[in-house]
Protein backbone atom coordinates (compact mmCIF):
# COMPACT_ATOMS: atom_id res chain seq x y z
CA UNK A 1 15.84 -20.36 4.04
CA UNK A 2 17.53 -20.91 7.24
CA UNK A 3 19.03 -24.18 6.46
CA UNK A 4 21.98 -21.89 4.48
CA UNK A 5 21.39 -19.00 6.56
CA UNK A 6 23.86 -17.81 10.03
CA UNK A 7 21.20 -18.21 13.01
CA UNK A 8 22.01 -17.55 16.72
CA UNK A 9 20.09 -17.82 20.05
CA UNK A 10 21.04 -14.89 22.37
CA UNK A 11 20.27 -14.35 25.85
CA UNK A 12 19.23 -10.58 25.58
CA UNK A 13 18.49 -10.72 29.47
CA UNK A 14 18.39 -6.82 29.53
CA UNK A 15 14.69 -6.93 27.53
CA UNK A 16 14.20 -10.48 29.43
CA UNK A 17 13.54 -12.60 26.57
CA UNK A 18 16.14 -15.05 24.81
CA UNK A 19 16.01 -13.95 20.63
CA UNK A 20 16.93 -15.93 17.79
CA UNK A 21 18.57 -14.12 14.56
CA UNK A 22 19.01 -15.30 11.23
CA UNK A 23 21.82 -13.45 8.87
CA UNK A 24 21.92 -10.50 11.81
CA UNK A 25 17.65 -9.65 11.60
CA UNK A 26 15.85 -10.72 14.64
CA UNK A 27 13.39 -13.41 13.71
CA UNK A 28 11.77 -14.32 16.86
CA UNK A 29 12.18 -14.37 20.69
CA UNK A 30 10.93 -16.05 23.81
CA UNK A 31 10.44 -13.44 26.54
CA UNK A 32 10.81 -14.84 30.57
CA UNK A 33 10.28 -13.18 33.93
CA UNK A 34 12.91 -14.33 36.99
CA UNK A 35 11.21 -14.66 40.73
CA UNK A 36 11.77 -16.97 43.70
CA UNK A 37 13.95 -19.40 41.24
CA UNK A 38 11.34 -20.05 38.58
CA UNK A 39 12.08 -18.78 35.11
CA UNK A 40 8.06 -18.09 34.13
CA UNK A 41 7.90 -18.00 30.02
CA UNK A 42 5.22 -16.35 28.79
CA UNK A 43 5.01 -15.39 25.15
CA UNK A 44 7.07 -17.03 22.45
CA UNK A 45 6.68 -15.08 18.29
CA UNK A 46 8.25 -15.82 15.30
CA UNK A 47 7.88 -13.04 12.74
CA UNK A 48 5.71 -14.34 9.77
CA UNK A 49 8.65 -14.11 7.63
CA UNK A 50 10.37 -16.68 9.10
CA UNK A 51 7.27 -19.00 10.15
CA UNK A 52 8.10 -22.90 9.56
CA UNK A 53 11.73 -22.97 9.87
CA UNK A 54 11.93 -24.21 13.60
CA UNK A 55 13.04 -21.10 14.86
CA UNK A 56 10.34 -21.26 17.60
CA UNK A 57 11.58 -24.75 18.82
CA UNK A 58 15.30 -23.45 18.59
CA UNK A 59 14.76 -20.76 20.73
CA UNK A 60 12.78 -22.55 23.31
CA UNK A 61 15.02 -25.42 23.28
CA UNK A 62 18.16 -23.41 23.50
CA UNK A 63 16.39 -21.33 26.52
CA UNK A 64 15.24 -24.12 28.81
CA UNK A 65 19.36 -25.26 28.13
CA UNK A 66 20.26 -21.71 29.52
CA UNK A 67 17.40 -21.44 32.05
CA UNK A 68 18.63 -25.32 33.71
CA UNK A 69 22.32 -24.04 33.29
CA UNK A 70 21.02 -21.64 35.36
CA UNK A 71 19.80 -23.63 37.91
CA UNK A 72 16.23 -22.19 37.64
CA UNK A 73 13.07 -24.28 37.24
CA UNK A 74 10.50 -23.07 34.51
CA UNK A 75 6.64 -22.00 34.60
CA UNK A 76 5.55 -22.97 31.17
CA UNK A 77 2.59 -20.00 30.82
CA UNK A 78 3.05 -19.54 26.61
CA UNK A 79 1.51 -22.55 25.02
CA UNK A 80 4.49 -22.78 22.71
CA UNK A 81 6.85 -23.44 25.56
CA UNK A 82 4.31 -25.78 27.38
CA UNK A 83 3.82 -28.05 24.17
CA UNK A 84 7.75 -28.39 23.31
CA UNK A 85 8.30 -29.22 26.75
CA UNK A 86 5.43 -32.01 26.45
CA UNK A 87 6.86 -33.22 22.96
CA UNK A 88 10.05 -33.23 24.72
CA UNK A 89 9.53 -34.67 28.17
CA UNK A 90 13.08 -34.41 29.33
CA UNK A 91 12.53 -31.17 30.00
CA UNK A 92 9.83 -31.90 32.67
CA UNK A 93 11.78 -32.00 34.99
CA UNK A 94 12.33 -28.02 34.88
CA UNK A 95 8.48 -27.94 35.91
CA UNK A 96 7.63 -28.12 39.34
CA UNK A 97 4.74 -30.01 40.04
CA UNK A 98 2.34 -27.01 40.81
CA UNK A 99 2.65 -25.84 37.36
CA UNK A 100 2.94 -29.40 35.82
CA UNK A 101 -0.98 -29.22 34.70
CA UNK A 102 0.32 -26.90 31.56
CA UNK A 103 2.21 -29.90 30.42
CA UNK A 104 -0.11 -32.87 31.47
């Protein structure tokens, strides 16, 4: 269970997706594409091993931080990324309005 288990969100910008690990086995990533200052996010999987946990959210979460740390805004194309970012609407402002109908 990950609640007593070591889990980390890396940037693993060389395969363009940020990854979460639990106890050093990948469990999931978030993969995004860089153009023109938009961080487009695509496809977001959890392995079925790890489903429920949260890992999903933590990985998003923790890559919209690095992608607005960046200075980037975000195209929200994976419906994973599009519905945290409408559960959590202070991350709307990432989306620029021609891409805010994903979150609407």
């Amino acid at each position: 269970m990950v609640n007593d288990s070591t889990v980390s969100v890396v940037d693993a910008a060389d395969r363009g997706r940020f990854e979460v690990w639990v106890d050093g086995a990948l469990a999931g990533f978030t993969e995004y594409r860089d153009r023109d200052g938009i961080r487009t996010f695509p496809h977001t999987e959890v392995d079925d091993a790890y489903a429920g946990q949260g890992l999903a959210k933590r990985v998003i979460r923790e890559g919209l931080d690095a992608t607005r740390a960046a200075g980037l805004q975000v195209r929200p194309v994976c419906p994973a990324v599009a519905g945290f970012i409408k559960k959590n609407p202070d991350y709307a402002d990432l989306v620029p309005e021609q891409f805010r109908d994903a979150i609407s």
